[in-house]
Protein backbone atom coordinates (compact mmCIF):
# COMPACT_ATOMS: atom_id res chain seq x y z
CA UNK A 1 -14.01 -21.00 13.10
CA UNK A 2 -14.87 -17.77 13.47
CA UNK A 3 -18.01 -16.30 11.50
CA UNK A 4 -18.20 -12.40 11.57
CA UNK A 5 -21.03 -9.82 9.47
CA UNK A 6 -21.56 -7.11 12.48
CA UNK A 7 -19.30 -5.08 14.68
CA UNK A 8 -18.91 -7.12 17.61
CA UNK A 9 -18.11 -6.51 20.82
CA UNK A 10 -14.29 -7.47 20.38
CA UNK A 11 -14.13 -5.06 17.57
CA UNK A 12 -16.01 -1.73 19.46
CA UNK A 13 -13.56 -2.90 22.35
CA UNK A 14 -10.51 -2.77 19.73
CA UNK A 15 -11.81 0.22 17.93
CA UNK A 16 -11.96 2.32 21.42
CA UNK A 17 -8.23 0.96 22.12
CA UNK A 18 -6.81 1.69 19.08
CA UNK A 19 -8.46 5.61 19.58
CA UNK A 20 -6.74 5.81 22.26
CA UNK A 21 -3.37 5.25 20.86
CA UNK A 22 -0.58 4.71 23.41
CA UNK A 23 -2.81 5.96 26.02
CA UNK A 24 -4.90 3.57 28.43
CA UNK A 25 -8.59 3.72 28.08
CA UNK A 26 -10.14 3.07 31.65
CA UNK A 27 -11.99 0.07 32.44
CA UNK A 28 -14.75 2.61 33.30
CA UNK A 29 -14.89 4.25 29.99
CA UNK A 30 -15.22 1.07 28.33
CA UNK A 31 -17.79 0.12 30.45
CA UNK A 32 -19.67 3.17 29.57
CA UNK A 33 -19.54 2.96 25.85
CA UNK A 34 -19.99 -0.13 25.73
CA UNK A 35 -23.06 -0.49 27.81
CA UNK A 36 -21.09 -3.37 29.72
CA UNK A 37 -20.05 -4.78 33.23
CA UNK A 38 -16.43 -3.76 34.41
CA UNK A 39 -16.44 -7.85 34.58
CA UNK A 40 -17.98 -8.28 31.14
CA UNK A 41 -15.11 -5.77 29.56
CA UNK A 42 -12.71 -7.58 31.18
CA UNK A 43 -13.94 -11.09 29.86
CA UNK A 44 -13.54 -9.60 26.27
CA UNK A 45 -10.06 -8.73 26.98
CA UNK A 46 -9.08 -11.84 28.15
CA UNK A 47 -10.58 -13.67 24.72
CA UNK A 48 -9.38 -10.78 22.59
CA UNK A 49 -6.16 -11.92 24.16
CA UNK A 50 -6.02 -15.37 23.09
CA UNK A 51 -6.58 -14.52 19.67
CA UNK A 52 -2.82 -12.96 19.94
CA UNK A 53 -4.26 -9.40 20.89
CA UNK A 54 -1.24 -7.80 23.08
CA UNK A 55 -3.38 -5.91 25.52
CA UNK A 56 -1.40 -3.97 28.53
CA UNK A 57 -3.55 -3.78 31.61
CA UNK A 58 -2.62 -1.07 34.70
CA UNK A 59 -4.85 -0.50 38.05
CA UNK A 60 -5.96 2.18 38.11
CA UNK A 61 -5.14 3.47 34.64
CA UNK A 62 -6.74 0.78 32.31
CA UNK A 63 -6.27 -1.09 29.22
CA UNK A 64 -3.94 -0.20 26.46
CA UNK A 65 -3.69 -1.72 23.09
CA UNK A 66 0.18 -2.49 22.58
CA UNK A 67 -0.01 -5.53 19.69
CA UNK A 68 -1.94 -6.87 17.10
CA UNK A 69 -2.01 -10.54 15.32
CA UNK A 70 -0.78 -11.10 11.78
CA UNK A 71 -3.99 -12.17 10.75
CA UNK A 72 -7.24 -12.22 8.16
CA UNK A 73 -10.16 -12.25 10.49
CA UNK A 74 -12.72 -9.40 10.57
CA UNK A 75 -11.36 -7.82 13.38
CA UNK A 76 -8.32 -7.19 11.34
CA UNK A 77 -10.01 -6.79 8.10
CA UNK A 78 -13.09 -5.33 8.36
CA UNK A 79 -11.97 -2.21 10.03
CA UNK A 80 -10.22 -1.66 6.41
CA UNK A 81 -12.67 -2.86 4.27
CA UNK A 82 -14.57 -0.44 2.12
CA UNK A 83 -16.81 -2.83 0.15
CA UNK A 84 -20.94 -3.18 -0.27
CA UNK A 85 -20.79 -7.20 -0.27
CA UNK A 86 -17.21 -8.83 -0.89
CA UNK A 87 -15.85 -9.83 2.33
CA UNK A 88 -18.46 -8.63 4.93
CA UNK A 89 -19.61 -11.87 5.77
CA UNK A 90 -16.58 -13.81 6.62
CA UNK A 91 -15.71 -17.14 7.24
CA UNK A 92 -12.40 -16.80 9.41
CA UNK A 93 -10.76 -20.51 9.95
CA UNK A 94 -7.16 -21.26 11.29
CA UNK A 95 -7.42 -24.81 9.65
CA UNK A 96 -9.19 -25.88 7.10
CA UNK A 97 -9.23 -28.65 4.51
CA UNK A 98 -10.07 -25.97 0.99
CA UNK A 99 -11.51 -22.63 1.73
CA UNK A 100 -13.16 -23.59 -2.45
CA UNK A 101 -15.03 -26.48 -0.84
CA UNK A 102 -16.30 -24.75 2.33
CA UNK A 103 -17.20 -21.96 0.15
CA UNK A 104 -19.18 -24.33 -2.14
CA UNK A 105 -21.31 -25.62 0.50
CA UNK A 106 -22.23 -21.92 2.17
CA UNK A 107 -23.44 -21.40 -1.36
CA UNK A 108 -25.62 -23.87 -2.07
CA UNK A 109 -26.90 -23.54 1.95
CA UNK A 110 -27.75 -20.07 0.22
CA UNK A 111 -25.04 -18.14 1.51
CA UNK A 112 -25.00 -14.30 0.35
CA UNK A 113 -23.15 -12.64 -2.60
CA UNK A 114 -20.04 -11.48 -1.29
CA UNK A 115 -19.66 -14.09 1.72
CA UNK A 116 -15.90 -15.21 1.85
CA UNK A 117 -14.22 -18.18 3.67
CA UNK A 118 -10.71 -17.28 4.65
CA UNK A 119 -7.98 -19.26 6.36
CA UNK A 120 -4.82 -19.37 8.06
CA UNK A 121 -3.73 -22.58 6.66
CA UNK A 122 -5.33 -25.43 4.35
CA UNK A 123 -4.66 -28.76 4.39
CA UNK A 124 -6.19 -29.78 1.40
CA UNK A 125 -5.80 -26.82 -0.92
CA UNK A 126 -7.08 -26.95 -4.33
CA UNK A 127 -5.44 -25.97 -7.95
CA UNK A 128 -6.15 -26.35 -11.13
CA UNK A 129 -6.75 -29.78 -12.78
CA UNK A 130 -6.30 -31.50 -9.68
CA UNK A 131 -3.40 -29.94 -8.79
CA UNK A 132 -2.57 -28.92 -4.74
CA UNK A 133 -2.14 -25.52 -3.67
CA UNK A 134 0.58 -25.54 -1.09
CA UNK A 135 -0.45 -23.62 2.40
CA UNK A 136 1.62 -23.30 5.20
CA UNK A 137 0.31 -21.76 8.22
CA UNK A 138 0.02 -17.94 9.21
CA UNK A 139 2.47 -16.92 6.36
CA UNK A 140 -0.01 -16.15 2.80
CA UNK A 141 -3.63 -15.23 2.13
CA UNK A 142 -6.08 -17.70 1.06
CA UNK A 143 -9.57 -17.36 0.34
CA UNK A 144 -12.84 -18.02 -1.75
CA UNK A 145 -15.45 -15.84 -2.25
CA UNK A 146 -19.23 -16.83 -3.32
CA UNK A 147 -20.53 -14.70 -5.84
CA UNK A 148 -23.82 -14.51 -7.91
CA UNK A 149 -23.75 -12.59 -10.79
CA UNK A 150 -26.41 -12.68 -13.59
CA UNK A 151 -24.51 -14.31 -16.08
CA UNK A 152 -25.10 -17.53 -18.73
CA UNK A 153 -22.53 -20.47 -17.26
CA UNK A 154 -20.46 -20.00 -20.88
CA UNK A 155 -19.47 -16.14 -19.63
CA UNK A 156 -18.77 -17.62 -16.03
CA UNK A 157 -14.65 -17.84 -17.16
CA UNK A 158 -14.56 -14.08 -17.43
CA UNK A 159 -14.65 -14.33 -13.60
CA UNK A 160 -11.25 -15.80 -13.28
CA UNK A 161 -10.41 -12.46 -15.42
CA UNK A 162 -11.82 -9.79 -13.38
CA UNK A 163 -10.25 -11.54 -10.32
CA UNK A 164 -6.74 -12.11 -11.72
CA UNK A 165 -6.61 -7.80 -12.69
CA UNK A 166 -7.67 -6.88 -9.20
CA UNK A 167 -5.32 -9.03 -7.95
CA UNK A 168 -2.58 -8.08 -9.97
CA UNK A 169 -3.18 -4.27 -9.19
CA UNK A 170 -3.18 -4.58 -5.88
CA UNK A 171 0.42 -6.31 -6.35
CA UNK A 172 1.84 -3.26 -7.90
CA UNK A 173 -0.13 -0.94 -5.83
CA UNK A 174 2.06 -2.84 -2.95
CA UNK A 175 5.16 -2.24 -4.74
CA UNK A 176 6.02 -5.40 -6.51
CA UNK A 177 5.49 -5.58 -10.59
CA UNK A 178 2.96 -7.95 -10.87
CA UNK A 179 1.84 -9.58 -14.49
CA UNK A 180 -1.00 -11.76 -15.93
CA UNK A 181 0.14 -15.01 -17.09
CA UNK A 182 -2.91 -16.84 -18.96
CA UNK A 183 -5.55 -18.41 -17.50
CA UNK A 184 -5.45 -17.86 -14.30
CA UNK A 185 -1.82 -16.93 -12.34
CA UNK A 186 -0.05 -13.82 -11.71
CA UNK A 187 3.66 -13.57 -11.49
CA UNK A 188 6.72 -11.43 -10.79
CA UNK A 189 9.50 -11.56 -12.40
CA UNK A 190 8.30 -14.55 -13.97
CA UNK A 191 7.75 -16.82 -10.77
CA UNK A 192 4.11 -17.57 -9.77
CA UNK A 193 2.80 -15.16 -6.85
CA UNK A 194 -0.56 -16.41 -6.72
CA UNK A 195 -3.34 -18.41 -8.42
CA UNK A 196 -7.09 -18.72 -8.89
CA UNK A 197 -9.51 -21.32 -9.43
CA UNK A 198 -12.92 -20.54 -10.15
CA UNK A 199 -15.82 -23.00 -9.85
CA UNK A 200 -19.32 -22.66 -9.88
CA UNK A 201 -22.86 -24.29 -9.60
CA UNK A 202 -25.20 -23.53 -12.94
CA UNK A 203 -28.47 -25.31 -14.82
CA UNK A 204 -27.84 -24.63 -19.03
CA UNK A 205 -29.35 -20.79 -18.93
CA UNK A 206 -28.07 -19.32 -15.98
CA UNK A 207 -25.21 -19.49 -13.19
CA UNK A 208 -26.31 -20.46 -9.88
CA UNK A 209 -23.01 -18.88 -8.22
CA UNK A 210 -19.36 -19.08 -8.38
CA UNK A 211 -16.63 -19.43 -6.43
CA UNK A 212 -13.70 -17.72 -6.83
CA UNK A 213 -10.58 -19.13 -5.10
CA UNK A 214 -7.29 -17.50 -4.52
CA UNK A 215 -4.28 -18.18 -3.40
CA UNK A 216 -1.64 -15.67 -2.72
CA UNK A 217 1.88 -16.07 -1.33
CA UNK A 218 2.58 -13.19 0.61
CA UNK A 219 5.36 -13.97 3.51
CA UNK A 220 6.39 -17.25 2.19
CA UNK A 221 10.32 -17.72 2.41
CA UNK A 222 12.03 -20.24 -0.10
CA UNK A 223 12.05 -22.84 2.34
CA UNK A 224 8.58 -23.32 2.53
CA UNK A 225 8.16 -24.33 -1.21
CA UNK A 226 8.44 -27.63 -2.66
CA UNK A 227 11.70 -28.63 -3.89
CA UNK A 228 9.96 -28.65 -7.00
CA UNK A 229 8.47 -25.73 -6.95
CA UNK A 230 11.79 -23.24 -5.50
CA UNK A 231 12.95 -22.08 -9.03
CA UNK A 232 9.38 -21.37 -10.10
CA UNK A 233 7.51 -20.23 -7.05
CA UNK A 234 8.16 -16.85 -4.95
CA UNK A 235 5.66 -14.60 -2.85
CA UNK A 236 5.19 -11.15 -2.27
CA UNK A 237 7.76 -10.72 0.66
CA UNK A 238 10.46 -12.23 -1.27
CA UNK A 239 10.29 -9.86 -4.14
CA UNK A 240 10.13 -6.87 -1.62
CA UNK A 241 12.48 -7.70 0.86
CA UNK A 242 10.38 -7.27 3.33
CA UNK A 243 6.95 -8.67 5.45
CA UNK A 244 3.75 -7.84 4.11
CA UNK A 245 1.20 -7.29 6.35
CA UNK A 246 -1.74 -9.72 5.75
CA UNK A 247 -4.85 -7.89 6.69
CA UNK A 248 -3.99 -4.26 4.79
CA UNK A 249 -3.32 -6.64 1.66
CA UNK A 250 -6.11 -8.42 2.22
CA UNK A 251 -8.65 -5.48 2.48
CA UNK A 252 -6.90 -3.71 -0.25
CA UNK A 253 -7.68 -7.00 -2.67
CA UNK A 254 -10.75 -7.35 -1.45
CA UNK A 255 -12.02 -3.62 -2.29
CA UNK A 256 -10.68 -3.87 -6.05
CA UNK A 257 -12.13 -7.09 -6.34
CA UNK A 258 -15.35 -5.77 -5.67
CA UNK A 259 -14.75 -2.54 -7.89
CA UNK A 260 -13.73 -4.34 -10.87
CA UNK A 261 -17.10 -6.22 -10.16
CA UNK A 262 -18.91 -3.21 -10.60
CA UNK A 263 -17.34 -2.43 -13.61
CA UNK A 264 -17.94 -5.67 -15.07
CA UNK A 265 -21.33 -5.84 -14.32
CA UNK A 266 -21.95 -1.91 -15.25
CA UNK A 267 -20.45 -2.23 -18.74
CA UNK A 268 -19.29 -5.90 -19.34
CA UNK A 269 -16.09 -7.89 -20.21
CA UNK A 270 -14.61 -5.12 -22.44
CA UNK A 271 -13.02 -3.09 -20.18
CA UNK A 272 -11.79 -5.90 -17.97
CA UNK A 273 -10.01 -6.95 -21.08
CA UNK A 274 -8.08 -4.00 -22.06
CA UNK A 275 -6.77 -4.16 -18.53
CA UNK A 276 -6.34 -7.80 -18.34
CA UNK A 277 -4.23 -7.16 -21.91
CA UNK A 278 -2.28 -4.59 -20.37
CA UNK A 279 -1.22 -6.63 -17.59
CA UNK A 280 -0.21 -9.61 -19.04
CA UNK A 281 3.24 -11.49 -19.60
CA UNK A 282 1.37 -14.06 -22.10
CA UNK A 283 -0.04 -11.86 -24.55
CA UNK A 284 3.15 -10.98 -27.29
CA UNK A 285 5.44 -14.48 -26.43
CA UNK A 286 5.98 -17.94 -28.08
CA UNK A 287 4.66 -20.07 -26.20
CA UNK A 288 3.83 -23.79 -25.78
CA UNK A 289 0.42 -24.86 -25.44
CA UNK A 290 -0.97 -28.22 -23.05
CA UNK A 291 -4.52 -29.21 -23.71
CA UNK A 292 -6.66 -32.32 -23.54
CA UNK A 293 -6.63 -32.16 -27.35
CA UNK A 294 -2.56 -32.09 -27.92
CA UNK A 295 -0.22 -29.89 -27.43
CA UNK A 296 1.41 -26.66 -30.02
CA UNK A 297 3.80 -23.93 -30.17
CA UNK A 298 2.81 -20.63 -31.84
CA UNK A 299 2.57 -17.09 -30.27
CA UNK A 300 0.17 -15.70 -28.03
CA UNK A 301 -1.78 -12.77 -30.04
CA UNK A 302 -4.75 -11.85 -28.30
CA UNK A 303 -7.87 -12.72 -26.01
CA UNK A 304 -11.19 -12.58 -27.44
CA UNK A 305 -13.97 -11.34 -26.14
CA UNK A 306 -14.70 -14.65 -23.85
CA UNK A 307 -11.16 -14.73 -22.38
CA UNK A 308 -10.21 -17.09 -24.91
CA UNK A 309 -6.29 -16.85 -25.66
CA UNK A 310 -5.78 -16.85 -29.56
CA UNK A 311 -2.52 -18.16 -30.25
CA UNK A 312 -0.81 -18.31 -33.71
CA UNK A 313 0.56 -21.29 -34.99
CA UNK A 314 3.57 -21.72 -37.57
CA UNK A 315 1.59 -22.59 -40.07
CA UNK A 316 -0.62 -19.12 -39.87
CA UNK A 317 -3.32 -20.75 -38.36
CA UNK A 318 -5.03 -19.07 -35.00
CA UNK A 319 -6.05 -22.02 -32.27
CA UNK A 320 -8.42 -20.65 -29.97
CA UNK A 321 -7.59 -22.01 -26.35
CA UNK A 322 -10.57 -22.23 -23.81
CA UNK A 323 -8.49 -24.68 -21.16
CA UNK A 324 -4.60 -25.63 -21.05
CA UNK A 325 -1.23 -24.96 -19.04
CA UNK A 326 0.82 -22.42 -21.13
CA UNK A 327 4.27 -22.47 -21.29
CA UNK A 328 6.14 -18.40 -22.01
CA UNK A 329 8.87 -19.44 -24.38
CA UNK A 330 10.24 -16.56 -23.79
CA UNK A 331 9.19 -13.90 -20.35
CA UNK A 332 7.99 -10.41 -21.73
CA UNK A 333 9.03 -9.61 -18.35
C-alpha cells in the first residue's frame, strides 16, 4: 500500500525527467536539485523502476524517462490533480478486499475530508444491496472517498447525486455519451459504465462522514464480465474503441467531483438537480419499480428536491421512491 499527501522524492525525481523530455537529465543534476547522493538518486530509480517506471540509464549521459505505468497512484495522479481536498491524501493499493470498507475505517481513525483509497483490483468489491462489484486487475478505476460535509443524515443521499453528475460529465468530456440512470449508475448506450455506493457514519442531527464509492469500468473488454452481466455491462474503452488512460480520467473525475462539491455546498441541492435532470435516461420512461414494499410500473416524472424519483402510476397516483432497482421500460437513449 502506498500512502501519498506530499511531493516525494519519486515524484521531484519524475517531475525533473519528464522536463527533460527525450533528453537525459545527468545523474549530477539530479543530485543537485535534489539535495541527494549520486547513490541516493540512483536508489530512487531503481524503486521508481519496480513500480513499472521505464527509466533509460547511459554513462555518462544520465537518466531518461522513456515509460510510464497504467496506473492510479499519486505519482500518476497528483501531478494532474487540481483539487483543495479530494484526492490529495491517497490511499494507493494494488489489492484490496473494498476500497468502501478501508475508506470507512480511515474515517472513523479521523481521516481528513477529501482522503481517498484507490486500488488496482478488489477482491471483495461492494454494490448495492449486497450486491458484488466485479474488479479485475489493472484494467478500471475504483475508489472511495471520505467526505464530511455539514449536512443532517436525511440530505446525506444527495451525495450519491452530486457524485453520479461529475461522473457522468467527465464521461462525455472523454468522448463517450454518458447518462444518469436512477439512483445511483451511469450508462452508455444503455449498458452500465459505472456505479456508486454511498455510506456513511451519522448520530440523528448530523452526519459524521460519508463515503462515496465508485466504480468505473474503463478498459474492461467483454471477456472480463460475468456471463451474466455481457449484454448489460460495457466500460469506457469499449464504447470508444480505444484504451483510456487511467490516471488523466482519474484526475479529471476527481477535480469535478470536488467542483460540484463546491457548488453543492455554496448554493445547495438545486442546481445539482437541474443537472442531474438533464443527464438522466430515467427521468421521461416507463419504468418498473423493485422496492422492499412491492413492486409497480408507472413513468418516471421527476426528482424532488431530496433526490427522490416521483414516478406516476396508472392509476394517476405519484409513488415517491427513496430506495429500489429501476427497470427503463423503454431507453430514452
Amino acid at each position: 500500500m502506498e500512502t501519498t499527501n506530499e511531493l516525494s522524492q519519486d515524484a521531484r525525481i519524475l517531475n525533473f525527467l519528464a522536463e527533460g523530455g527525450e533528453g537525459f537529465i545527468s545523474g549530477e543534476a539530479l543530485s543537485n536539485r535534489l539535495g541527494l547522493s549520486r547513490t541516493a538518486v540512483w536508489k530512487h530509480v531503481e524503486a521508481l523502476r519496480l513500480k513499472g517506471y521505464r527509466i533509460e540509464a547511459v554513462p555518462a549521459k544520465g537518466y531518461r524517462l522513456v515509460g510510464r505505468p497504467d496506473r492510479i497512484s499519486g505519482l500518476e495522479v497528483h501531478p494532474l490533480l487540481a483539487t483543495r481536498a479530494v484526492g490529495r491524501v491517497l490511499h494507493h493499493h494494488d489489492t484490496i478486499g473494498s476500497t468502501n470498507a478501508a475508506a470507512f475505517r480511515l474515517a472513523q481513525d479521523g481521516a481528513v475530508h477529501g482522503t481517498v483509497v484507490a486500488a488496482e483490483q478488489q477482491t471483495a468489491g461492494k454494490g448495492r444491496r449486497g450486491r458484488a462489484w466485479v474488479s479485475p486487475p489493472n484494467l478500471n478505476l475504483y475508489f472511495s472517498a471520505i467526505l464530511r460535509p455539514e449536512l443532517p443524515p436525511q440530505r446525506a443521499p444527495e451525495l450519491t447525486l452530486v457524485a453520479a453528475v461529475a461522473l457522468a460529465e467527465t464521461l462525455r468530456e472523454a468522448g463517450a455519451d454518458a447518462a444518469i440512470k436512477w439512483p445511483n449508475d451511469v450508462q452508455i448506450g444503455g449498458r452500465k459504465v459505472a456505479g456508486i455506493l454511498t455510506e456513511l457514519s451519522a448520530e440523528p442531527e448530523r452526519v459524521h462522514f460519508v463515503i462515496v464509492g465508485v466504480g468505473v469500468n474503463l478498459n474492461a473488454g467483454e471477456e472480463h464480465f460475468p456471463d451474466e452481466l455481457r449484454a448489460t455491462a460495457t466500460s469506457l474503452a469499449l464504447a470508444l474503441g480505444r484504451p483510456v488512460a487511467r490516471a488523466p480520467f482519474t484526475a479529471a473525475l476527481w477535480n469535478r467531483l470536488e467542483t460540484w462539491l463546491d457548488t453543492y455546498q455554496a448554493t445547495g441541492f438545486d442546481a445539482v438537480r437541474a443537472r442531474w435532470k438533464a443527464l438522466s435516461s430515467t427521468l421521461g420512461v416507463p419504468v418498473r419499480v423493485r422496492t422492499d414494499r412491492g413492486d409497480w410500473e408507472g413513468f418516471a416524472e421527476d426528482i424532488d428536491p431530496t433526490g427522490a424519483l416521483l414516478v406516476r402510476l396508472a392509476d394517476g397516483r405519484v409513488e415517491r421512491v427513496l430506495a429500489g432497482d429501476v427497470e427503463q421500460l423503454r431507453p430514452q437513449r
